[in-house]
Protein backbone atom coordinates (compact mmCIF):
# COMPACT_ATOMS: atom_id res chain seq x y z
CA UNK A 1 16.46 42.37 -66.43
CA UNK A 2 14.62 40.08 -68.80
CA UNK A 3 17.27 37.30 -67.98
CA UNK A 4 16.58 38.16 -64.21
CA UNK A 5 12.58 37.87 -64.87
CA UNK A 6 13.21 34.12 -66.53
CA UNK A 7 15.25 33.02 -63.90
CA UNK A 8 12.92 33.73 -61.32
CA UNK A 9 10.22 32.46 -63.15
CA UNK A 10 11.81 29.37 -64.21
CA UNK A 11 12.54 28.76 -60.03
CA UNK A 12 8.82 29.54 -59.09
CA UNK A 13 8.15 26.66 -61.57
CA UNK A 14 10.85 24.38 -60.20
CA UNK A 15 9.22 25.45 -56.79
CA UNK A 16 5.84 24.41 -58.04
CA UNK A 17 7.03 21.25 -59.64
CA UNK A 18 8.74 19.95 -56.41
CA UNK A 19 5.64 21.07 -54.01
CA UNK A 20 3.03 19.02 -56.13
CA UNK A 21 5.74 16.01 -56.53
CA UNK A 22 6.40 16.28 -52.31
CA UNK A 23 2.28 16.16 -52.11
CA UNK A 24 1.93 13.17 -54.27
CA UNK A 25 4.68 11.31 -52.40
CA UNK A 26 2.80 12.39 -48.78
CA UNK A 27 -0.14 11.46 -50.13
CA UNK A 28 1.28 7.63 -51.24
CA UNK A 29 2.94 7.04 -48.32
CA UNK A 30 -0.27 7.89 -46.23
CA UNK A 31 -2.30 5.75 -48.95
CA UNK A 32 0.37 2.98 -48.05
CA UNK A 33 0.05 3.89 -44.48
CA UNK A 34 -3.07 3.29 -45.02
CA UNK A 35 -3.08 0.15 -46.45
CA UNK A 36 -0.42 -1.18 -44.47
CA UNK A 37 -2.54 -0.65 -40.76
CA UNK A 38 -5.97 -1.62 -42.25
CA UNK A 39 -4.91 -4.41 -44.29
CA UNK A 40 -6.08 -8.23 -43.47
CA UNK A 41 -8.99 -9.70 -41.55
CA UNK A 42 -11.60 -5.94 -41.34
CA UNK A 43 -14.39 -8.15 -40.96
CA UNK A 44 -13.30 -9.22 -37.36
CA UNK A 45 -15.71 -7.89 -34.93
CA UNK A 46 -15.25 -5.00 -32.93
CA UNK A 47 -14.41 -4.81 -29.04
CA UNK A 48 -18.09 -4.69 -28.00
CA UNK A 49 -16.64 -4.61 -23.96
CA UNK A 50 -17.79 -4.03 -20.50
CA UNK A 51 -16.22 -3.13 -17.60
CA UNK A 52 -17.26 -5.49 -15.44
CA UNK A 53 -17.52 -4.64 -11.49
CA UNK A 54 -16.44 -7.24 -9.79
CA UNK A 55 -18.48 -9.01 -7.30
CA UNK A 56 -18.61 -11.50 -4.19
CA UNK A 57 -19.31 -14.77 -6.93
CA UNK A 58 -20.36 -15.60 -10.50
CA UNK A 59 -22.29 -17.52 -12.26
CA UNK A 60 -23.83 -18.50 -16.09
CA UNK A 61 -26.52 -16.30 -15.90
CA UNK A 62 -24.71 -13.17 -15.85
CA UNK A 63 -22.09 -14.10 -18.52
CA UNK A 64 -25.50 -14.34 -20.54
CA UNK A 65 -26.78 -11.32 -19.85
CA UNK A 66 -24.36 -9.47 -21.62
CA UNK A 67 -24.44 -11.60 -24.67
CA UNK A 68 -27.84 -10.92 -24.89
CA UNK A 69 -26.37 -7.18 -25.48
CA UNK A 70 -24.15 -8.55 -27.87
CA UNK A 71 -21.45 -8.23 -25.65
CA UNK A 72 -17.92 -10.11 -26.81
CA UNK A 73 -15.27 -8.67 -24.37
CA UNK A 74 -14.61 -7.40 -20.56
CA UNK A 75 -12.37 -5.70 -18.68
CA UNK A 76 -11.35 -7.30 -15.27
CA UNK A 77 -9.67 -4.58 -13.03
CA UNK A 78 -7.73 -5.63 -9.84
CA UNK A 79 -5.75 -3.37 -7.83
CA UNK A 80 -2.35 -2.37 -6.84
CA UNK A 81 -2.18 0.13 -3.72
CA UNK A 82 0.34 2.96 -3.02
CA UNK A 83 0.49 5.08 0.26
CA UNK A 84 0.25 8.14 -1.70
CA UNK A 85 1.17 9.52 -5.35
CA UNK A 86 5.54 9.41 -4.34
CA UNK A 87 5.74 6.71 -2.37
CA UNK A 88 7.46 4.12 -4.51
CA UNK A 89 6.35 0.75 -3.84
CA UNK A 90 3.31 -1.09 -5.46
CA UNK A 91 1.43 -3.27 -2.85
CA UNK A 92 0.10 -6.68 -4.36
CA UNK A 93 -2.80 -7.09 -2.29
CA UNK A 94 -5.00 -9.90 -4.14
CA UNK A 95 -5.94 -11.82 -0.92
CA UNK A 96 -7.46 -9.31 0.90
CA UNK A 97 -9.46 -8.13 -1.80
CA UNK A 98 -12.90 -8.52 -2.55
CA UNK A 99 -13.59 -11.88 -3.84
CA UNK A 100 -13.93 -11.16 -7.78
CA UNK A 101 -10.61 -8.93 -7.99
CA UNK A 102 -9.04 -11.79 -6.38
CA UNK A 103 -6.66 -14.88 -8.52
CA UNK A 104 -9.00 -17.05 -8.30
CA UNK A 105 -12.56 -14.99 -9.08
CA UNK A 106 -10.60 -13.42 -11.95
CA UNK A 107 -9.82 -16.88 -13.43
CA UNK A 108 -12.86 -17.97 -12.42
CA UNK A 109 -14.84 -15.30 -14.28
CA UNK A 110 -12.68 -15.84 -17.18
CA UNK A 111 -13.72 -19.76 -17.16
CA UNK A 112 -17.52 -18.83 -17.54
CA UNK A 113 -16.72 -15.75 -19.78
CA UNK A 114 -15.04 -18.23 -22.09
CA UNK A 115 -18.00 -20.94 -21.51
CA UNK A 116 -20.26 -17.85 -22.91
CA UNK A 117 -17.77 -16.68 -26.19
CA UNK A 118 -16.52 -13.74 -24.71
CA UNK A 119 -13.22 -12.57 -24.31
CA UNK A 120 -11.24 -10.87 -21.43
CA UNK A 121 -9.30 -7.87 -20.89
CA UNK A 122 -7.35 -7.97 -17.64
CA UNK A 123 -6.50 -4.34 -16.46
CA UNK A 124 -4.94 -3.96 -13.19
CA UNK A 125 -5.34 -0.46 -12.15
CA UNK A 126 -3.38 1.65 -9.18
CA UNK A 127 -5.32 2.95 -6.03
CA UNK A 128 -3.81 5.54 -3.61
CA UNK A 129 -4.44 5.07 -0.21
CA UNK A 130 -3.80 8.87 0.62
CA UNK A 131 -4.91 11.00 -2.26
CA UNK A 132 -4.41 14.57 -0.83
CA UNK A 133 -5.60 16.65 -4.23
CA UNK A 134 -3.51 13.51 -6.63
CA UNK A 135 -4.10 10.86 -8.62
CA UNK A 136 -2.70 8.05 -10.82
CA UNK A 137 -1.22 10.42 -13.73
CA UNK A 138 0.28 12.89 -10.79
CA UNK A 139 2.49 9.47 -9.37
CA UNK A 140 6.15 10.82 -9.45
CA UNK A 141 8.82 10.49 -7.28
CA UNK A 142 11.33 12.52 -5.75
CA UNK A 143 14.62 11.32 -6.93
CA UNK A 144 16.65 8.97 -9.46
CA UNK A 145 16.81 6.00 -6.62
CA UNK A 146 12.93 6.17 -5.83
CA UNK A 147 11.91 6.23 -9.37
CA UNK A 148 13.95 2.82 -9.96
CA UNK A 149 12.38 1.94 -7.07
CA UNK A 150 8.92 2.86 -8.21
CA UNK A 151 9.76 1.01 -11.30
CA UNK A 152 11.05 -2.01 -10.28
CA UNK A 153 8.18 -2.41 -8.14
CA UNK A 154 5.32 -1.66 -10.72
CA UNK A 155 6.96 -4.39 -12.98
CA UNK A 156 6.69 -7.19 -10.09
CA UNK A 157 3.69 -6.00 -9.30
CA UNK A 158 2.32 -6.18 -12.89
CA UNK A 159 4.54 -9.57 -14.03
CA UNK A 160 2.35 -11.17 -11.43
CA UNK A 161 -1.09 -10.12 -13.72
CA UNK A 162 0.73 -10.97 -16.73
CA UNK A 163 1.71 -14.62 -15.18
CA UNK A 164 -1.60 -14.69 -13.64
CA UNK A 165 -2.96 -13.73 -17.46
CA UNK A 166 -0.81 -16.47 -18.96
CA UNK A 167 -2.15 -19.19 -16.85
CA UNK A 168 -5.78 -18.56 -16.92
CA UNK A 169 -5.53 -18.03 -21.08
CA UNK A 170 -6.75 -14.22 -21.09
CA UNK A 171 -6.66 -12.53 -24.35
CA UNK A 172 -5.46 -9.13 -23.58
CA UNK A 173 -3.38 -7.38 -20.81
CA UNK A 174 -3.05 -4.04 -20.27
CA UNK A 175 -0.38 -3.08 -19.21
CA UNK A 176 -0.93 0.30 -16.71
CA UNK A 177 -3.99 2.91 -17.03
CA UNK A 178 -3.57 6.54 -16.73
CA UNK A 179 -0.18 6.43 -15.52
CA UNK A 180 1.12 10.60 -17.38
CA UNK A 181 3.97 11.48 -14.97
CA UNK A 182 5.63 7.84 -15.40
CA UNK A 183 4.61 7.25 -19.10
CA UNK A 184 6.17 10.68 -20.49
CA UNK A 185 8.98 11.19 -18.08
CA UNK A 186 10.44 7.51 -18.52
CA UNK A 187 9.12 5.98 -21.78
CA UNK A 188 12.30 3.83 -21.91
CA UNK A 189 11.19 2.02 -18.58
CA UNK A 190 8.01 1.22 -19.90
CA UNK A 191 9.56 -0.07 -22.82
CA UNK A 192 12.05 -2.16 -20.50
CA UNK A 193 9.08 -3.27 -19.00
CA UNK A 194 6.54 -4.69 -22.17
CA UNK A 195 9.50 -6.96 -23.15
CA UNK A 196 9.63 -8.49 -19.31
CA UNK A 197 5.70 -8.77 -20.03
CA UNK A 198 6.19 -10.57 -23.57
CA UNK A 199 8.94 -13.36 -21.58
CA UNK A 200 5.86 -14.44 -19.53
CA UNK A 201 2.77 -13.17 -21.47
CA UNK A 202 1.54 -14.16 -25.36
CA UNK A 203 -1.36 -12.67 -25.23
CA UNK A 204 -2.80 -9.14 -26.99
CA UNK A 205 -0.99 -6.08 -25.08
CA UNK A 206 -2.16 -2.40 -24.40
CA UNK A 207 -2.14 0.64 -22.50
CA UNK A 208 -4.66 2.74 -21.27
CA UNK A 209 -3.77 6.29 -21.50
CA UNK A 210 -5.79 9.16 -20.26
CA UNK A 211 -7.61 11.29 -22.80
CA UNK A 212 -6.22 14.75 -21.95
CA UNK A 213 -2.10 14.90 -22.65
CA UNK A 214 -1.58 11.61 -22.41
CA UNK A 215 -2.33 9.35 -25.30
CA UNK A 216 -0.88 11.95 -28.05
CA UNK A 217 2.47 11.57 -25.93
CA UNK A 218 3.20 7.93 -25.35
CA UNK A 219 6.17 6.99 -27.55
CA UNK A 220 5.92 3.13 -27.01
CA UNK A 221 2.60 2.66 -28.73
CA UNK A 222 4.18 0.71 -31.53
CA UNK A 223 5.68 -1.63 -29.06
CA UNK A 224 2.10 -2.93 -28.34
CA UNK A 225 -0.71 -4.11 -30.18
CA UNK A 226 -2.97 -1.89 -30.16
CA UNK A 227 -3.53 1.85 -28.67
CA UNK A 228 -5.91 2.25 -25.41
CA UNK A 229 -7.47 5.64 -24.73
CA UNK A 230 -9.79 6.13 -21.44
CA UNK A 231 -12.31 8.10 -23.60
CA UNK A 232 -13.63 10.57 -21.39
CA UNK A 233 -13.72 13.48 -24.00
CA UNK A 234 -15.37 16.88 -22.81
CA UNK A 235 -17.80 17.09 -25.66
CA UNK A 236 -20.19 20.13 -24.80
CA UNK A 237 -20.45 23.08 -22.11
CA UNK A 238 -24.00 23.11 -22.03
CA UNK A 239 -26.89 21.05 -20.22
CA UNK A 240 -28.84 18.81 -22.59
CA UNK A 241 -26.92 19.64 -24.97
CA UNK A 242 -28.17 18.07 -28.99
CA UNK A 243 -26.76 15.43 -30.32
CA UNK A 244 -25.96 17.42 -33.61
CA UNK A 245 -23.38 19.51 -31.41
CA UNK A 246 -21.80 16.23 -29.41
CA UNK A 247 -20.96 14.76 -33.31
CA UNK A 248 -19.18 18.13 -34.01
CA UNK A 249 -16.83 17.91 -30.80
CA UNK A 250 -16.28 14.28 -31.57
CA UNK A 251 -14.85 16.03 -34.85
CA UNK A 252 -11.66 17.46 -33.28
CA UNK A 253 -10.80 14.22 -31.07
CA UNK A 254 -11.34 11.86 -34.48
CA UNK A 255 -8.22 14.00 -36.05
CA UNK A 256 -6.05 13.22 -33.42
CA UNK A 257 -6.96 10.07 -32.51
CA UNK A 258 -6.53 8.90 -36.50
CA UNK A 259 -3.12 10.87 -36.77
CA UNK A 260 -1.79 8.63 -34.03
CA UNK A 261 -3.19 5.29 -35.29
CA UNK A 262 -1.81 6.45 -38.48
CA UNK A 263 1.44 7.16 -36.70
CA UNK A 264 1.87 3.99 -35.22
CA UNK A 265 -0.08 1.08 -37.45
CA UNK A 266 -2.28 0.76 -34.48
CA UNK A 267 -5.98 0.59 -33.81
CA UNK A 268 -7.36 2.42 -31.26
CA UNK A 269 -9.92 1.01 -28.55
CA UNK A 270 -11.37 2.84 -26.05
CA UNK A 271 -10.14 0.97 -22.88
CA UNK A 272 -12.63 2.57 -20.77
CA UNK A 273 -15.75 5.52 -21.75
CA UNK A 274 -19.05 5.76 -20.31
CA UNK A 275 -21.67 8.86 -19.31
CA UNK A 276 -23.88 9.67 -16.52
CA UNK A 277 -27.46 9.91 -16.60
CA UNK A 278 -27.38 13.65 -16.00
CA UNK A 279 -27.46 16.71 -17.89
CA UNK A 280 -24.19 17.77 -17.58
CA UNK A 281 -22.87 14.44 -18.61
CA UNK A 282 -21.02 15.51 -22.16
CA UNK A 283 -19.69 18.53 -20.02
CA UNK A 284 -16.87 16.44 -17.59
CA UNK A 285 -17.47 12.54 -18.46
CA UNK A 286 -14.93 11.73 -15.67
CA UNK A 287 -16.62 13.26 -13.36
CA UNK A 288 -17.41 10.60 -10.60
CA UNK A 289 -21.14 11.13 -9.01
CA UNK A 290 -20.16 11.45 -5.65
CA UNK A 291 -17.61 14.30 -6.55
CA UNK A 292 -20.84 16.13 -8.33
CA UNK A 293 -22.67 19.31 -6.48
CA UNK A 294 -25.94 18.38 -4.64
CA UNK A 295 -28.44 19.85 -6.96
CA UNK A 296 -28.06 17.35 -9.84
CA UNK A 297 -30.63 17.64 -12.67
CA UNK A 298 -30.73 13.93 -14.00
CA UNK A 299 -31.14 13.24 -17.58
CA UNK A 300 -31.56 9.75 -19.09
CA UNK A 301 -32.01 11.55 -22.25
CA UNK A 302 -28.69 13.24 -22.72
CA UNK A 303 -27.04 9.60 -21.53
CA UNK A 304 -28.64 8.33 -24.51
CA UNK A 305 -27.47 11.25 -26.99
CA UNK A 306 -23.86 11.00 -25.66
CA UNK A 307 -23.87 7.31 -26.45
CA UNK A 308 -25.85 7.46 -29.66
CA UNK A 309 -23.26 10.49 -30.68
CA UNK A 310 -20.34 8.65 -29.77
CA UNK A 311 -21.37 5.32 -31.51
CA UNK A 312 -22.43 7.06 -34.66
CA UNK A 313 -18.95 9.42 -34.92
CA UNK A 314 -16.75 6.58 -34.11
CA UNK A 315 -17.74 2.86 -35.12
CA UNK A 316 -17.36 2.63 -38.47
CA UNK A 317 -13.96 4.23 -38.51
CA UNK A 318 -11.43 1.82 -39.89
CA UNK A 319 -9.01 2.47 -37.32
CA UNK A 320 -10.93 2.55 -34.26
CA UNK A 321 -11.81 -1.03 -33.00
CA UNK A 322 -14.36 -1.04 -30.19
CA UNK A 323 -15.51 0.06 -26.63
CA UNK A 324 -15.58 -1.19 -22.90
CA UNK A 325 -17.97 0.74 -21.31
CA UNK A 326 -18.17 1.96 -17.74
CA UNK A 327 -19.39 -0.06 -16.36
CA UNK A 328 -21.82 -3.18 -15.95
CA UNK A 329 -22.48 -4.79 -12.63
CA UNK A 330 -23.51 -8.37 -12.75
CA UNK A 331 -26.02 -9.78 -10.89
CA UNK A 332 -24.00 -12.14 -9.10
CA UNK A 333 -24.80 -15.39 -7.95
CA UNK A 334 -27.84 -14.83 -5.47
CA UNK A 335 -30.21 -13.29 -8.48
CA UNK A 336 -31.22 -14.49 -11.92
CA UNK A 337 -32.07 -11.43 -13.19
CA UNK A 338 -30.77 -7.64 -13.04
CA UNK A 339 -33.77 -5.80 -11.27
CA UNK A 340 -33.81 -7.99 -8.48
CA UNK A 341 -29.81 -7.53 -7.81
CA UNK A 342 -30.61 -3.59 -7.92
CA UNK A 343 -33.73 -3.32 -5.93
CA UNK A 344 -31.44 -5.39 -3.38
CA UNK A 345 -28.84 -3.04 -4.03
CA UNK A 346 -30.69 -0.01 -3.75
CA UNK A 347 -32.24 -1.33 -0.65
CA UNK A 348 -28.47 -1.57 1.18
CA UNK A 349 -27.84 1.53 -0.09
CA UNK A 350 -30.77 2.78 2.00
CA UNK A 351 -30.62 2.00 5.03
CA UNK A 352 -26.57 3.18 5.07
CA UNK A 353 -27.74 6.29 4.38
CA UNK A 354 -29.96 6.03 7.46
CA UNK A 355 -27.34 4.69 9.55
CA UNK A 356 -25.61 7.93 8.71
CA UNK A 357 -28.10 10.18 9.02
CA UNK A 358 -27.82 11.25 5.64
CA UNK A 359 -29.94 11.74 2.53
CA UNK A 360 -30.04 9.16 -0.24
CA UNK A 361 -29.73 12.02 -2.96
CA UNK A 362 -30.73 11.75 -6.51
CA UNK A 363 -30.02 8.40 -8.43
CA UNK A 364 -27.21 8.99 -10.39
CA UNK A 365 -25.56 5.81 -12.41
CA UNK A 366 -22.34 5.52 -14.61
CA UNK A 367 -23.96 2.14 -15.98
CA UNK A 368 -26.52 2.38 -19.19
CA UNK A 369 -28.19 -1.04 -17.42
CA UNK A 370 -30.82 0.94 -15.85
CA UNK A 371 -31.57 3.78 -17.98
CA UNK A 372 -32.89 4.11 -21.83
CA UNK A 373 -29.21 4.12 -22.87
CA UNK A 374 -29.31 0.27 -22.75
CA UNK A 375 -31.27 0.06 -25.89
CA UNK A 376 -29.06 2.09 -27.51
CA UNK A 377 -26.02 -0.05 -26.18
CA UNK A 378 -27.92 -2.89 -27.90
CA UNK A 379 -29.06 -1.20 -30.92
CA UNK A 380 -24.93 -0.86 -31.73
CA UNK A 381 -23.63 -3.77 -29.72
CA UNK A 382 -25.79 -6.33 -31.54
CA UNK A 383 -24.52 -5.08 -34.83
């Protein structure tokens, strides 16, 4: 029996010996993990972005209106159309679009954002014509032949933006935005299709993958240079919720969003985020303002928080690298300055709702430019 006793005590020792020497090995690979995706240049600035609306014509003044942010990047979105979510061809449809998702006004915006020091992410994104309850991360087909269809199409249709990218020297491409169905089902096809992009393209390369599902399930991250998450992160079920609660949520979505950087070697950029100026805005981000009820209770004050809560959780993580936020609309060529381009816009917007015989409804905006959440878009930008 005593014999017995040793032996089993001797074996919870070996057990203990191995566990701490399996720890200290996990814990020096993540230290060289560590080291190895954080290592050179740290001091480069961030991605201080903007998703920039395109408009009917540019010109200097607006490039420096978002330097005087201390803006450095934006996003330039054209768009590829499909019939509906399973119909498998891409439409390329640049010359009948409006004039600054076009060839030419995206090469010409890049000329002036260049002129100004900042940098450009071009992000074609997919429109369905015929929605019927879907969206982008519901596009699937309906057999083996229509999703090589689907695929070979997407890759013309996205070769031209990486040729176009090429030729006008833009600094990043990303490659497809909140595509789930395709990205998880056929990972391999993507894959087939980033080293088609690199033949063409020598620029910076990312995706943009939806917050929910998506982003913790894309297996080609490593084939890219860094990861792209549409940050739209349900932070709070309450109205007006405090700021103090918003940091806690952001918590949760820092583990995971580290974990896969980790993974990978790759820093993560939020390829699109942004809040209305309503209470409910922490509650469903995403949420577009025309799909909200009628009796919206607006709040420039929890806009702020959600930025102010984001900024603080986030930017001064090693692995997270920066922000295009939706969205910023440029004054365009006719006006100098941003008030008069809104009180012109606001003024259209008017009189089509008379036309209609409808009511204006409460002025709801994705954009911090015309609420209190543009100081604090400074305040961090400027940094």
């Amino acid at each position: 029996m005593k014999s017995s006793h040793f032996v089993l005590f001797m074996g919870a020792v070996l057990m203990v010996i191995i566990s701490s020497f399996v720890t200290k090995q996990n814990e020096a690979k993540a230290d060289h993990i560590d080291s190895f995706v954080w290592s050179g240049d740290n001091t480069a600035p961030k991605m201080k972005g903007l998703c920039w609306v395109a408009g009917d014509s540019i010109a200097a003044h607006n490039m420096d209106q978002i330097v005087q942010i201390g803006a450095n990047w934006i996003s330039q979105t054209p768009f590829g159309w499909m019939k509906s979510y399973d119909d498998p061809v891409v439409v390329l449809n640049s010359d009948r679009a409006w004039w600054g998702e076009r060839d030419k006004g995206i090469c010409h915006t890049v000329e002036h954002a260049k002129e100004a020091g900042v940098k450009t992410m071009l992000k074609p994104h997919i429109w369905l014509r015929r929605s019927n309850d879907k969206w982008r991360s519901d596009i699937a087909m309906n057999s083996p032949e229509e999703w090589d269809q689907w695929f070979d199409s997407y890759q013309s249709w996205i070769l031209h933006y990486a040729r176009l990218a090429e030729e006008c020297k833009i600094e990043s491409l990303c490659i497809g935005t909140e595509l789930y169905e395709t990205t998880t089902r056929h990972p391999e096809r993507w894959s087939a299709i980033i080293k088609e992009i690199r033949k063409v393209y020598n620029g910076e390369l990312t995706y943009a993958a939806n917050w929910y599902k998506e982003f913790e399930s894309i297996k080609f991250w490593g084939e890219l240079d860094y990861i792209g998450i549409q940050g739209y992160f349900p932070l709070s079920k309450n109205d007006h919720p405090k700021k103090e609660e918003l940091i806690k949520s952001w918590s949760k979505h820092k583990r995971t969003m580290k974990k896969i950087a980790m993974k990978y070697g790759k820093k993560i950029v939020f390829t699109e985020v942004g809040y209305k100026n309503t209470a409910d805005s922490a509650r469903e981000p995403w949420t577009w303002p025309q799909d909200m009820a009628t009796d919206i209770n607006i709040s420039s004050e929890t806009q702020r928080i959600c930025y102010e809560a984001m900024f603080e959780s986030l930017w001064h993580e090693p692995w997270f690298n920066g922000t295009f936020i939706w969205k910023w609309f440029h004054s365009t060529y006719a006006h100098e300055e941003s008030i008069a381009y809104f009180t012109a816009r606001d003024e259209r917007r008017k009189v089509r709702a008379q036309e209609r015989n409808r009511n204006l409804g409460p002025a709801v905006y994705f954009t911090p430019q015309r609420t209190e959440a543009i100081e604090t878009l400074k305040e961090w930008y400027r940094d």
